[in-house]
PDB file of N, CA and C in Angstrom:
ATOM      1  N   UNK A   1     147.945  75.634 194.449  1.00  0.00           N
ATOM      2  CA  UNK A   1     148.408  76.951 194.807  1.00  0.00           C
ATOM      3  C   UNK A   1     147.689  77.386 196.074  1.00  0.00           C
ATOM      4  N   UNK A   2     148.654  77.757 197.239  1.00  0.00           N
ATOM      5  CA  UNK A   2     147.940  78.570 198.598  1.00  0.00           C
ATOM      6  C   UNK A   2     147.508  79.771 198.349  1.00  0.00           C
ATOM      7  N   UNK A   3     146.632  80.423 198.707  1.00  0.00           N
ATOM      8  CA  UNK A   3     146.772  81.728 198.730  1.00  0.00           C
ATOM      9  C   UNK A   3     145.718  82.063 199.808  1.00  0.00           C
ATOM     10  N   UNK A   4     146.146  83.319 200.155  1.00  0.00           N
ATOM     11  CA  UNK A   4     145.114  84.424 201.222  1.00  0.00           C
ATOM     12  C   UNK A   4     144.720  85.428 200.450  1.00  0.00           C
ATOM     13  N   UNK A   5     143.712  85.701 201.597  1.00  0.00           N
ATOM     14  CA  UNK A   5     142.687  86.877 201.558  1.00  0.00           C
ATOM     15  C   UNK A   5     143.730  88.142 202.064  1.00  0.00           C
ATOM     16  N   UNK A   6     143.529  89.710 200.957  1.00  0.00           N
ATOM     17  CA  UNK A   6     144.068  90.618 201.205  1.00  0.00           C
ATOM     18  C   UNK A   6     142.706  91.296 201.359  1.00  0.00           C
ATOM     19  N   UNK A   7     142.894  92.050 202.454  1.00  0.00           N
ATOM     20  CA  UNK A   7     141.692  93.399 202.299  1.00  0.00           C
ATOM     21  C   UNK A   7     142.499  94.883 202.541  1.00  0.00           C
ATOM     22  N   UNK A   8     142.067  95.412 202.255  1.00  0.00           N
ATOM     23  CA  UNK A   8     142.528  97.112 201.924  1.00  0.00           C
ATOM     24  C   UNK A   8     141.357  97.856 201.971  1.00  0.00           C
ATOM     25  N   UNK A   9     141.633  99.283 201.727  1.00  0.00           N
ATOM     26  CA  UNK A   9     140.578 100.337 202.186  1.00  0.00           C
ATOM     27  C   UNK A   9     140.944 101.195 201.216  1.00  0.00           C
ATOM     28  N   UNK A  10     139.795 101.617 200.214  1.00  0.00           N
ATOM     29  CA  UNK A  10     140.028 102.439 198.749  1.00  0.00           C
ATOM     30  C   UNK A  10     138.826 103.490 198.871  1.00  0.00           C
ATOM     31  N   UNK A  11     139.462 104.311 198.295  1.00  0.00           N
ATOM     32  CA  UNK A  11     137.950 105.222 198.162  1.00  0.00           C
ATOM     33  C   UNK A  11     137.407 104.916 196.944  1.00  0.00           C
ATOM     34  N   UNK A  12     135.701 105.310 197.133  1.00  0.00           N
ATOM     35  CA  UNK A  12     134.892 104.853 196.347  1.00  0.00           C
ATOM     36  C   UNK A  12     135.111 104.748 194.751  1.00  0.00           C
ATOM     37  N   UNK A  13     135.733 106.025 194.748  1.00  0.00           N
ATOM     38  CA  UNK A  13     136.132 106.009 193.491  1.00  0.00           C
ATOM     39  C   UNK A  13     137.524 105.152 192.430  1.00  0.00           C
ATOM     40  N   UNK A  14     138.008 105.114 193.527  1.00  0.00           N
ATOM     41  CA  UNK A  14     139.283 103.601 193.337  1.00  0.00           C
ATOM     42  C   UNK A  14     138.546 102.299 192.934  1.00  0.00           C
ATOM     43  N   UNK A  15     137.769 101.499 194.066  1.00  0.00           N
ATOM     44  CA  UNK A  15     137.213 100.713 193.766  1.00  0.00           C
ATOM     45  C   UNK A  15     136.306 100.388 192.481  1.00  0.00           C
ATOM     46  N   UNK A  16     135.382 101.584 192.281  1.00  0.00           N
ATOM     47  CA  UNK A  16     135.013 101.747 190.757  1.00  0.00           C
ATOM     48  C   UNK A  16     135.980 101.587 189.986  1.00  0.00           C
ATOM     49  N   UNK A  17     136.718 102.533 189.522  1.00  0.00           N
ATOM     50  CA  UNK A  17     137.843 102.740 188.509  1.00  0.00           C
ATOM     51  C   UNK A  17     138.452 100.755 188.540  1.00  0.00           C
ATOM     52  N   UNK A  18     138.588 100.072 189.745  1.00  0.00           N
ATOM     53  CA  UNK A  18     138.813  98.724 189.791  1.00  0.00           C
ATOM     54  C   UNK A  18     137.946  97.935 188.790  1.00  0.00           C
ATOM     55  N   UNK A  19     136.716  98.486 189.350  1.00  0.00           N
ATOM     56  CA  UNK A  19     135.983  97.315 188.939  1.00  0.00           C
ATOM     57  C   UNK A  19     135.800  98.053 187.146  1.00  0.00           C
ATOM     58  N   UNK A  20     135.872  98.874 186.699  1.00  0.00           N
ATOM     59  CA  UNK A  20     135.770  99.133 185.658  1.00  0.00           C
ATOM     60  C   UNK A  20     136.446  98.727 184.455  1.00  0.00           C
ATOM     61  N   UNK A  21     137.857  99.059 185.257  1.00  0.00           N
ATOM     62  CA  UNK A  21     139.009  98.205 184.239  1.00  0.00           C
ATOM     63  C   UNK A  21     138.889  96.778 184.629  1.00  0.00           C
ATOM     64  N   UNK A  22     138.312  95.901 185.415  1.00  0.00           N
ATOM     65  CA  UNK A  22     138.310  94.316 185.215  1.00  0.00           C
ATOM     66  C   UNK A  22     137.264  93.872 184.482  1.00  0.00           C
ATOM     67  N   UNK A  23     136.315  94.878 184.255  1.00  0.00           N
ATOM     68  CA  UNK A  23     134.831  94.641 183.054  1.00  0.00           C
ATOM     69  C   UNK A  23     135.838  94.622 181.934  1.00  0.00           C
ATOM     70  N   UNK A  24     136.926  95.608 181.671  1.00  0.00           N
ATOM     71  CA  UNK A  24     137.214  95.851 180.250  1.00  0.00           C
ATOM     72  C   UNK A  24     137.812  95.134 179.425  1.00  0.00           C
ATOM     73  N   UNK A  25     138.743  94.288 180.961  1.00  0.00           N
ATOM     74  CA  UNK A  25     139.381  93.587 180.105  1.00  0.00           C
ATOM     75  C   UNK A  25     139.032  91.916 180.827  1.00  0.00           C
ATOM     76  N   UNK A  26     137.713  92.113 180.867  1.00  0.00           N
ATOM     77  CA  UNK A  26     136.895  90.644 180.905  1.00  0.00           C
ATOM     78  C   UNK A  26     137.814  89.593 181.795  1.00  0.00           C
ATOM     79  N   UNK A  27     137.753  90.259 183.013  1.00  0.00           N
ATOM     80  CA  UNK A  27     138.435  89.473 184.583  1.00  0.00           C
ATOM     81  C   UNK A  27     138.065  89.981 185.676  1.00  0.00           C
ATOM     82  N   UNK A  28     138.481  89.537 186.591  1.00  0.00           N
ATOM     83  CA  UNK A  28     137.648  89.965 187.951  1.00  0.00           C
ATOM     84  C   UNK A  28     138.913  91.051 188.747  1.00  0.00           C
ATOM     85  N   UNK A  29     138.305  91.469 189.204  1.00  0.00           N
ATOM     86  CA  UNK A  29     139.546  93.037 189.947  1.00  0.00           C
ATOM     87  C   UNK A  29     140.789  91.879 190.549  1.00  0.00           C
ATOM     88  N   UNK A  30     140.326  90.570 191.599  1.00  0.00           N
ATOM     89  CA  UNK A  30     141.290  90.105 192.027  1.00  0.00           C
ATOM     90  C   UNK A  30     142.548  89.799 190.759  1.00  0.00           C
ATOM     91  N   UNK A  31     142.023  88.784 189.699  1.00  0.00           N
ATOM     92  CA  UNK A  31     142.776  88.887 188.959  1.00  0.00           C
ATOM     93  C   UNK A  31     143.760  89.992 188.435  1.00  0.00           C
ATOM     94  N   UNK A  32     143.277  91.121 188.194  1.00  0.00           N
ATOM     95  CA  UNK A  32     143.570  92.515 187.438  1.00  0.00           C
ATOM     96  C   UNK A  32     144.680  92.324 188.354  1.00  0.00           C
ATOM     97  N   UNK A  33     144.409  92.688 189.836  1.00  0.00           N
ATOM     98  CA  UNK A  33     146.078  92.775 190.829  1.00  0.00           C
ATOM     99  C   UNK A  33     147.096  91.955 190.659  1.00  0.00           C
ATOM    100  N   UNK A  34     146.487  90.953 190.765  1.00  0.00           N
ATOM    101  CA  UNK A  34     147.557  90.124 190.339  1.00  0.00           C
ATOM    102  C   UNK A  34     148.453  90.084 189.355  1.00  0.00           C
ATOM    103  N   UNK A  35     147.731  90.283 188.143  1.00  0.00           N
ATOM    104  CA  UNK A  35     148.122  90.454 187.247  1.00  0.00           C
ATOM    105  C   UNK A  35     148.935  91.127 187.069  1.00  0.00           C
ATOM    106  N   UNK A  36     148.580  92.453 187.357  1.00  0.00           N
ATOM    107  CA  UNK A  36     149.782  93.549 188.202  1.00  0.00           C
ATOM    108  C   UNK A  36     150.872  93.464 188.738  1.00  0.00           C
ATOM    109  N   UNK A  37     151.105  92.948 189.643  1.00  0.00           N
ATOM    110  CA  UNK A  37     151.830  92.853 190.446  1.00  0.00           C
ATOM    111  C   UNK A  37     152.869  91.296 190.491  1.00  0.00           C
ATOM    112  N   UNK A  38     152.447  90.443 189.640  1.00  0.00           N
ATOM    113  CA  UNK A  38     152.799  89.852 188.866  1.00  0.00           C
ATOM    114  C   UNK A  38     154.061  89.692 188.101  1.00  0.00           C
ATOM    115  N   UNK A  39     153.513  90.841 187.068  1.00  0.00           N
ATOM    116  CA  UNK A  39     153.600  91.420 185.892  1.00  0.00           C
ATOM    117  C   UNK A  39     153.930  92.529 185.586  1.00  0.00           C
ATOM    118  N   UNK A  40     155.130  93.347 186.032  1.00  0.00           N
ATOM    119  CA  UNK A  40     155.140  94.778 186.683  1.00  0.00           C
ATOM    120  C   UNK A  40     155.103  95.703 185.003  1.00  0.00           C
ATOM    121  N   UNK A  41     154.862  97.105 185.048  1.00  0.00           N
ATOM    122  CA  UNK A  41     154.790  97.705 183.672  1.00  0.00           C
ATOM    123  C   UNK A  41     155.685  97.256 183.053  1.00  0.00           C
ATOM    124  N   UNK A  42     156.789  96.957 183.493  1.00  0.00           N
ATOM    125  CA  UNK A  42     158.341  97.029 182.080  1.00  0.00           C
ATOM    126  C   UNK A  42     158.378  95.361 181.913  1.00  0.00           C
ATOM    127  N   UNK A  43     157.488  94.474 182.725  1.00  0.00           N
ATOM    128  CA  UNK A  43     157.632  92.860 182.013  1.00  0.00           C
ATOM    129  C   UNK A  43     156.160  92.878 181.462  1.00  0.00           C
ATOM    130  N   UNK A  44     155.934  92.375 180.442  1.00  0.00           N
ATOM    131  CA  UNK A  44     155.062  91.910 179.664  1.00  0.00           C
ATOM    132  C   UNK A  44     155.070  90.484 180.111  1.00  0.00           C
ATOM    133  N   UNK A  45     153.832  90.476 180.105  1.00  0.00           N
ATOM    134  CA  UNK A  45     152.642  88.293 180.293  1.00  0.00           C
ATOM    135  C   UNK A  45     153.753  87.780 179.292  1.00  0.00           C
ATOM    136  N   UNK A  46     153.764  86.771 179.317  1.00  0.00           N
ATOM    137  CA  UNK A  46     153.577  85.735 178.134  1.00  0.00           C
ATOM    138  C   UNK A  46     152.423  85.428 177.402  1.00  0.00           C
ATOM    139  N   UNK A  47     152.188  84.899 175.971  1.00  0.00           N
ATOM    140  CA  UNK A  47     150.923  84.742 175.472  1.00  0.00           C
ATOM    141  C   UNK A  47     150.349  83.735 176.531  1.00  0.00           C
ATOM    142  N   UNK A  48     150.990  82.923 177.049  1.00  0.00           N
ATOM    143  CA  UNK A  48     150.782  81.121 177.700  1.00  0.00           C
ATOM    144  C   UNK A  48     149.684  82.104 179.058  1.00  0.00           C
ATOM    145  N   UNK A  49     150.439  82.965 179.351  1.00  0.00           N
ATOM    146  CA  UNK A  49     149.597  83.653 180.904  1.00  0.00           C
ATOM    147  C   UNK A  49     148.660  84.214 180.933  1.00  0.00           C
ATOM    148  N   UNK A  50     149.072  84.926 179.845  1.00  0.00           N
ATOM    149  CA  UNK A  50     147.520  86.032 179.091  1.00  0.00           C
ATOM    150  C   UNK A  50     146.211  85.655 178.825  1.00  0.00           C
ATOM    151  N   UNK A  51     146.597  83.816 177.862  1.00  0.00           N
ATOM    152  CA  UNK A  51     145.330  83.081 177.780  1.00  0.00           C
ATOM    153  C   UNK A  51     145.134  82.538 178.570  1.00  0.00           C
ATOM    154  N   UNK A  52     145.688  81.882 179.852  1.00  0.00           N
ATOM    155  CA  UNK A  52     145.802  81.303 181.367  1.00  0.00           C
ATOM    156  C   UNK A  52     144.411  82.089 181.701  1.00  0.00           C
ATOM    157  N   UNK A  53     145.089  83.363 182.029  1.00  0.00           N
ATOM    158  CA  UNK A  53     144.514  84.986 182.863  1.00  0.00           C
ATOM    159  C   UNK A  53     142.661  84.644 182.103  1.00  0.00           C
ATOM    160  N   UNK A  54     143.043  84.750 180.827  1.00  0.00           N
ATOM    161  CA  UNK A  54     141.805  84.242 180.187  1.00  0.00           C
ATOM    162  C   UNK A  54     140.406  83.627 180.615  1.00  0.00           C
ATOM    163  N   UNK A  55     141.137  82.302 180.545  1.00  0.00           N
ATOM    164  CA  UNK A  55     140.677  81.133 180.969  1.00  0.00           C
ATOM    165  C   UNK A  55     140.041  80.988 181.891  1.00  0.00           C
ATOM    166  N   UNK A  56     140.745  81.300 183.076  1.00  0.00           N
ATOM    167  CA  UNK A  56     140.145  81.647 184.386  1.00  0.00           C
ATOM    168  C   UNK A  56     139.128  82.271 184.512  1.00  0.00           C
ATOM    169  N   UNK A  57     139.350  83.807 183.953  1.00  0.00           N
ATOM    170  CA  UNK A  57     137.988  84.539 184.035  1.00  0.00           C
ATOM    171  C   UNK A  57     137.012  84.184 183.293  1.00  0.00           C
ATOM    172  N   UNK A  58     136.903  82.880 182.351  1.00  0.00           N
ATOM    173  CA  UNK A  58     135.557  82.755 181.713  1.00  0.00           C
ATOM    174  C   UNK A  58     135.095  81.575 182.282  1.00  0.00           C
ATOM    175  N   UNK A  59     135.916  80.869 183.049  1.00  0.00           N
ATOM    176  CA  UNK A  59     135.171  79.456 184.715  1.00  0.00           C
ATOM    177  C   UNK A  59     134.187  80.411 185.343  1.00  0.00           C
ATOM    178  N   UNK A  60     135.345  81.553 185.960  1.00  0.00           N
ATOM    179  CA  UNK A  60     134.638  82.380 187.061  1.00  0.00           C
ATOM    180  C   UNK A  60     133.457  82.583 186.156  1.00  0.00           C
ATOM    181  N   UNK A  61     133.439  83.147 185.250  1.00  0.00           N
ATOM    182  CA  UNK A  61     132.034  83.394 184.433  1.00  0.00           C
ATOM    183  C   UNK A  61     131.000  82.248 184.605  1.00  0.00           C
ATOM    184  N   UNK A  62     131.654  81.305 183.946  1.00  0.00           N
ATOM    185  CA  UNK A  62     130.416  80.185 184.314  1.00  0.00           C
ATOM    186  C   UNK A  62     130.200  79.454 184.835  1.00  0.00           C
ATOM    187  N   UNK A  63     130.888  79.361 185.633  1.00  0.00           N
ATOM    188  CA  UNK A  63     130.470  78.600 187.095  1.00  0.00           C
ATOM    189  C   UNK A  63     129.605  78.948 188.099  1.00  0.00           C
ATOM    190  N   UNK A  64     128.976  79.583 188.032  1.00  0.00           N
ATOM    191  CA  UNK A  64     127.605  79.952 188.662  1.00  0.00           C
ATOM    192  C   UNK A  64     126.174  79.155 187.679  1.00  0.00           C
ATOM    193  N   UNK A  65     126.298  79.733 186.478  1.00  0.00           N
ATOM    194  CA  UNK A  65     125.285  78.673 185.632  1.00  0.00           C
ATOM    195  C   UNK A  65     125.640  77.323 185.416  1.00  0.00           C
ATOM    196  N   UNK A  66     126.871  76.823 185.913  1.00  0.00           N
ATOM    197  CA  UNK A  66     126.835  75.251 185.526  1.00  0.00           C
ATOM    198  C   UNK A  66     126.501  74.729 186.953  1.00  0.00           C
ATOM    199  N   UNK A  67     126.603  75.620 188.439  1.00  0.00           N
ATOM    200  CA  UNK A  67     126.211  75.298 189.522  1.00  0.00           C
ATOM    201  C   UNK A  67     124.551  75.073 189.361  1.00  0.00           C
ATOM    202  N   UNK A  68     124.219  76.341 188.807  1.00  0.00           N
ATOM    203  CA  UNK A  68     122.458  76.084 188.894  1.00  0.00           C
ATOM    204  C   UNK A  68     122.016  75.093 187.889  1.00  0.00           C
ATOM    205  N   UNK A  69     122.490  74.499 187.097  1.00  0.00           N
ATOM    206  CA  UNK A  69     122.712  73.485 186.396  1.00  0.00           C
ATOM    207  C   UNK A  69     122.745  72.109 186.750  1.00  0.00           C
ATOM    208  N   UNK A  70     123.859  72.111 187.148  1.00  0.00           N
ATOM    209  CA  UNK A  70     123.710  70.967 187.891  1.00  0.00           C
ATOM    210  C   UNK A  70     122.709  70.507 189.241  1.00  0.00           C
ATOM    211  N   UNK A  71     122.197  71.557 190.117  1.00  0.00           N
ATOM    212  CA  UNK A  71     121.478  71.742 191.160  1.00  0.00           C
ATOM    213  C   UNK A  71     119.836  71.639 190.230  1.00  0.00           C
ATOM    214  N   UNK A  72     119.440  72.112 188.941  1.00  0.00           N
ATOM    215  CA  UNK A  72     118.236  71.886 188.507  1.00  0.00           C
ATOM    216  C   UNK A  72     118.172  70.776 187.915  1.00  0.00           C
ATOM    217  N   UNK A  73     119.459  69.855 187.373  1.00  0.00           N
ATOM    218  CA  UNK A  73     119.636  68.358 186.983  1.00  0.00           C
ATOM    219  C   UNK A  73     119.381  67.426 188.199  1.00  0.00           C
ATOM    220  N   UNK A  74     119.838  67.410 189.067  1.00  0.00           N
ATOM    221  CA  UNK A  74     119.765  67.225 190.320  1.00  0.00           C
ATOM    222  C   UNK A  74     118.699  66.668 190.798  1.00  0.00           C
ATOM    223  N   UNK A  75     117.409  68.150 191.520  1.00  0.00           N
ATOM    224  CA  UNK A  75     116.348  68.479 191.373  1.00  0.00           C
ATOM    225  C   UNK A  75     115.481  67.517 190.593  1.00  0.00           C
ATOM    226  N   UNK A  76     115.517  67.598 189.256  1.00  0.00           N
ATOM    227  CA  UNK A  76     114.833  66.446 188.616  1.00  0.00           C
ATOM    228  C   UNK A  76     115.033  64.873 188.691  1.00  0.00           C
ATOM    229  N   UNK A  77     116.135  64.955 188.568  1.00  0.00           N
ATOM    230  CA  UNK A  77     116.735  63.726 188.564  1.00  0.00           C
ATOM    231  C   UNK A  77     115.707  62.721 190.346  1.00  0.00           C
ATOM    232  N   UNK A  78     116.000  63.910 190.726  1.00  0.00           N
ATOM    233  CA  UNK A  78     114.897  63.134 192.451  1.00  0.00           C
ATOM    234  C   UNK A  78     113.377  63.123 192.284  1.00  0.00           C
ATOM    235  N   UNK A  79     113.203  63.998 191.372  1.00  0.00           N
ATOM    236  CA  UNK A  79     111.513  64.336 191.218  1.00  0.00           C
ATOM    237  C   UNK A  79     111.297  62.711 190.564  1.00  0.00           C
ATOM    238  N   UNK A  80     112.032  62.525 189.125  1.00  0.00           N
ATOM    239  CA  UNK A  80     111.700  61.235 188.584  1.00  0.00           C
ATOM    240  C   UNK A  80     112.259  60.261 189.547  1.00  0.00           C
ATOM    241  N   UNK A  81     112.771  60.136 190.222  1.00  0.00           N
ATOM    242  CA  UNK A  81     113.327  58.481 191.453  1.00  0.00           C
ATOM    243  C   UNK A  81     111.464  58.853 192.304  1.00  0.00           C
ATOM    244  N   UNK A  82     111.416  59.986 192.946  1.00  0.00           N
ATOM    245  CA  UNK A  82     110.152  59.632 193.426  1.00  0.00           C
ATOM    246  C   UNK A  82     108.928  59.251 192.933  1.00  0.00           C
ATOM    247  N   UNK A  83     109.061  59.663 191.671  1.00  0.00           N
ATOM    248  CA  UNK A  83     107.876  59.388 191.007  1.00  0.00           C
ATOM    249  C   UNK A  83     107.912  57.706 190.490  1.00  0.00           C
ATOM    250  N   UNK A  84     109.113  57.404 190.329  1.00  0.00           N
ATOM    251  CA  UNK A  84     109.445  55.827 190.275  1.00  0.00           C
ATOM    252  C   UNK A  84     109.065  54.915 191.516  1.00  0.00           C
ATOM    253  N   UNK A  85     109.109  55.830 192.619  1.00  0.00           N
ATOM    254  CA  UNK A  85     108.564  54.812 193.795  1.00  0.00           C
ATOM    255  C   UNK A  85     107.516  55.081 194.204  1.00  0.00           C
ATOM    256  N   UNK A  86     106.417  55.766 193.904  1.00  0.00           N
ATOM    257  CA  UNK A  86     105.156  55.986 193.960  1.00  0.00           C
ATOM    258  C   UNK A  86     104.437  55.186 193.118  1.00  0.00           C
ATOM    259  N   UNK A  87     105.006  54.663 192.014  1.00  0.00           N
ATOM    260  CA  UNK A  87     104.454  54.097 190.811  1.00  0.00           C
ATOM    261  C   UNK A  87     104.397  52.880 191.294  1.00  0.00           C
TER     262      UNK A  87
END
């Protein structure tokens, strides 16, 4: 899938109210639009999209700790090779 970068200009209080409802319903604001717009009030997701929509937002969730994860596996993984060639 292609996609671009949209930027827009909200007042402060928009952007909150954004980010508030994408805490609530455990996704990130980009998603939420989409979702939106998508998905207009009078069509309803499918279950298949809903858990899709899901899905996604719980990578985005952990993909930051499986990055530092892998980067502290890593990390060691070189500490013991050097310590193998010092030996």
């Amino acid at each position: 899938m292609k996609s671009e970068r949209i930027t827009f200009l909200a007042t402060p209080e928009f952007k909150s109210d954004l980010n508030r409802l994408a805490i609530q319903q455990n996704t990130s604001v980009g998603a939420l639009i989409r979702a939106r717009f998508e998905h207009p009030a009078n069509e309803e997701a499918s279950p298949e999209a809903l858990e899709l929509m899901a899905l996604v937002a719980e990578l985005q969730r952990a993909l930051p700790d499986a990055r530092r994860a892998l980067r502290e596996g890593l990390a060691e993984a070189d500490q013991v090779l050097q310590e193998l060639q010092t030996a």
